[in-house]
C-alpha atoms as a PDB file:
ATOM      1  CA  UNK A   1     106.061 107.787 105.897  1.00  0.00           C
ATOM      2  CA  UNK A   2     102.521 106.493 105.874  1.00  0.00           C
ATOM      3  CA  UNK A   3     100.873 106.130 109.380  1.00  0.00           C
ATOM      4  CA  UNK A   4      98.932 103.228 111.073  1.00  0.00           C
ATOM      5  CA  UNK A   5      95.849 102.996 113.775  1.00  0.00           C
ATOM      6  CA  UNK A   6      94.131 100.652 115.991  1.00  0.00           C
ATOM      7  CA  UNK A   7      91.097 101.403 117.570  1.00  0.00           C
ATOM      8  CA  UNK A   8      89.448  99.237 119.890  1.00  0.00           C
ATOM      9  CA  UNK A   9      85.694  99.826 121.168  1.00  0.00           C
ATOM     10  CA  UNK A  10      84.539 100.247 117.478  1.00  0.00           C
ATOM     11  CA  UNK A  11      81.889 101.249 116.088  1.00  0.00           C
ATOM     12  CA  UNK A  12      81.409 103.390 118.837  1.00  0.00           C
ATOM     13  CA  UNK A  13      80.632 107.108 119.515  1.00  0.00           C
ATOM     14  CA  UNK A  14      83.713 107.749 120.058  1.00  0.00           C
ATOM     15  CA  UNK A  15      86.067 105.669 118.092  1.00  0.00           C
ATOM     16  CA  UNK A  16      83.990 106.809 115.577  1.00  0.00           C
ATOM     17  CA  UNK A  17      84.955 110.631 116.382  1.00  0.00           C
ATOM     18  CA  UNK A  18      88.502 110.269 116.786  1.00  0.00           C
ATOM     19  CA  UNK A  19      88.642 108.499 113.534  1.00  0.00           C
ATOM     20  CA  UNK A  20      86.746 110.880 111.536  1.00  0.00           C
ATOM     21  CA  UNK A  21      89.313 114.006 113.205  1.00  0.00           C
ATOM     22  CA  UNK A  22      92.388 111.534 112.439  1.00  0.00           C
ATOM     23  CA  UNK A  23      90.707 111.396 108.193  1.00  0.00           C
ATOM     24  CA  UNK A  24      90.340 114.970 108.528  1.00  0.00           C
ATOM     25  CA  UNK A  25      94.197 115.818 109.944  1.00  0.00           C
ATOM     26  CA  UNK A  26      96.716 113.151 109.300  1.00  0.00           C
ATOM     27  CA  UNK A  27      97.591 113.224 105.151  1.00  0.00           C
ATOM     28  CA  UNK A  28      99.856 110.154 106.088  1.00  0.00           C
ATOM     29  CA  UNK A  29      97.272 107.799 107.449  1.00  0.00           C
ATOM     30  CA  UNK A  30      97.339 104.688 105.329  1.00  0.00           C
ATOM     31  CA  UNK A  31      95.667 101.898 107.365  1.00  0.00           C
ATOM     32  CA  UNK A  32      93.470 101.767 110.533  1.00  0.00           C
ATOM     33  CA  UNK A  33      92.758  98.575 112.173  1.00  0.00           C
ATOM     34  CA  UNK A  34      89.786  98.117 113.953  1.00  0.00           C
ATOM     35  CA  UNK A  35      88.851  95.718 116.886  1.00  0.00           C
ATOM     36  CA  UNK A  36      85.119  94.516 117.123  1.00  0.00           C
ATOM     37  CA  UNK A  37      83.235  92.450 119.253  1.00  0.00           C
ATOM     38  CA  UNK A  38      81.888  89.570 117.588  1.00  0.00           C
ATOM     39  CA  UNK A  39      78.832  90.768 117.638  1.00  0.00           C
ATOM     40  CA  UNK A  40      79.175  94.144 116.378  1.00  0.00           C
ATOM     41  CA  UNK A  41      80.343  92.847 112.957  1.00  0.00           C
ATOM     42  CA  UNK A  42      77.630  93.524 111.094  1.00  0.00           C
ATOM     43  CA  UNK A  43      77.267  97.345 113.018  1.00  0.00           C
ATOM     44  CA  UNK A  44      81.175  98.107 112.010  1.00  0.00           C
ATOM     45  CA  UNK A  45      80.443  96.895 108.337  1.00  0.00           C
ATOM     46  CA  UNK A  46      77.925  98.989 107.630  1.00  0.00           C
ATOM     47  CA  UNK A  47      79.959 102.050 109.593  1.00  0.00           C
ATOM     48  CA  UNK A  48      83.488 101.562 108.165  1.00  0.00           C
ATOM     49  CA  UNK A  49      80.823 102.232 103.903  1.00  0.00           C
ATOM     50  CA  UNK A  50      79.672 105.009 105.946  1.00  0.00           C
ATOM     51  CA  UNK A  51      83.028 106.307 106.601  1.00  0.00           C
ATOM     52  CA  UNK A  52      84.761 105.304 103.047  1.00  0.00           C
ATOM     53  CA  UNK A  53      81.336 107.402 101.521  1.00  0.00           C
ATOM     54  CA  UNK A  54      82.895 110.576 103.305  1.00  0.00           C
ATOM     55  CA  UNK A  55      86.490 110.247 102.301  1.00  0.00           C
ATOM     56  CA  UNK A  56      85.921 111.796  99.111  1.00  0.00           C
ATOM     57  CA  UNK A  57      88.466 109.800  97.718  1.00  0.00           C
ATOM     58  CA  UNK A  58      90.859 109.580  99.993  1.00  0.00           C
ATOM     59  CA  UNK A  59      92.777 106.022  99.670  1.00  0.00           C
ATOM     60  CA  UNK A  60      92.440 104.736 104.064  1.00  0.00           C
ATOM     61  CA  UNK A  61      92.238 100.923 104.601  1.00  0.00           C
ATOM     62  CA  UNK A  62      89.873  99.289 106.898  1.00  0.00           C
ATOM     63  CA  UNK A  63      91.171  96.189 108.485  1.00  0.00           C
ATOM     64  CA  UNK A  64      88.619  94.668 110.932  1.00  0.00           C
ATOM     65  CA  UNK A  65      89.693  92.263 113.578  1.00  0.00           C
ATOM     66  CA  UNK A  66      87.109  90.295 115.648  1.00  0.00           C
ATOM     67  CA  UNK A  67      88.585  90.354 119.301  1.00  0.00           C
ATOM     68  CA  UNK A  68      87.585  91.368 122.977  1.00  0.00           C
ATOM     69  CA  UNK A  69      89.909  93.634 124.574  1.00  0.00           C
ATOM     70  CA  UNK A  70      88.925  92.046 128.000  1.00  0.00           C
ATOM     71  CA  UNK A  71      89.912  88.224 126.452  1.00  0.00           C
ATOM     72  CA  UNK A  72      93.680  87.005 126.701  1.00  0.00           C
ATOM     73  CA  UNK A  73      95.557  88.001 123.600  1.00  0.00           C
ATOM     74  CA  UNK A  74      92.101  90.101 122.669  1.00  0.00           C
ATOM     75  CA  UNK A  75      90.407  86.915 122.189  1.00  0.00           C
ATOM     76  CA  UNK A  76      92.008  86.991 118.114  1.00  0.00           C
ATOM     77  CA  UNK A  77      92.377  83.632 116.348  1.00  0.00           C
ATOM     78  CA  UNK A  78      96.087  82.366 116.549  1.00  0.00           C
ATOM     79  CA  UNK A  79      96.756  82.717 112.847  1.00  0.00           C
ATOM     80  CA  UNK A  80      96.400  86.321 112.753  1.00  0.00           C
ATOM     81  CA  UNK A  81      98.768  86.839 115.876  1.00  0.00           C
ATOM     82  CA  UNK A  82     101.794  84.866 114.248  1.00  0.00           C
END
């Protein structure tokens, strides 16, 4: 059974943290969703490289939605809800 995340408040400190203990724990984890602020996009780019760089191979997909956790329905573009 493969496993699936979403963090919100990335590329923070701490998402950052629990994501890197999740790599280093869960064998299953297959995809992690991530939700960024607009204007963090470029920020959570460059982190998610830095983060693939460290998997030493390990197959994890990135998704990153642009959303706002304090927006109605996280501020994300209809077409990606439905």
């Amino acid at each position: 059974m493969e496993h699936v995340y979403l963090f919100t408040g990335f590329p923070g400190f701490i998402s950052n943290q629990l994501i890197m203990e999740l790599l280093r724990r869960d064998d299953a984890l297959n995809k992690i969703y991530l939700l960024v602020l607009p204007e963090q996009k470029i920020k959570a780019e460059a982190e998610i490289k830095s983060i693939e760089n460290e998997l030493d191979g390990a197959k994890v997909v990135f998704e990153m939605v642009i959303g706002d956790i304090t927006k109605e329905n996280l501020d994300i573009p209809f077409e990606l809800i439905s």
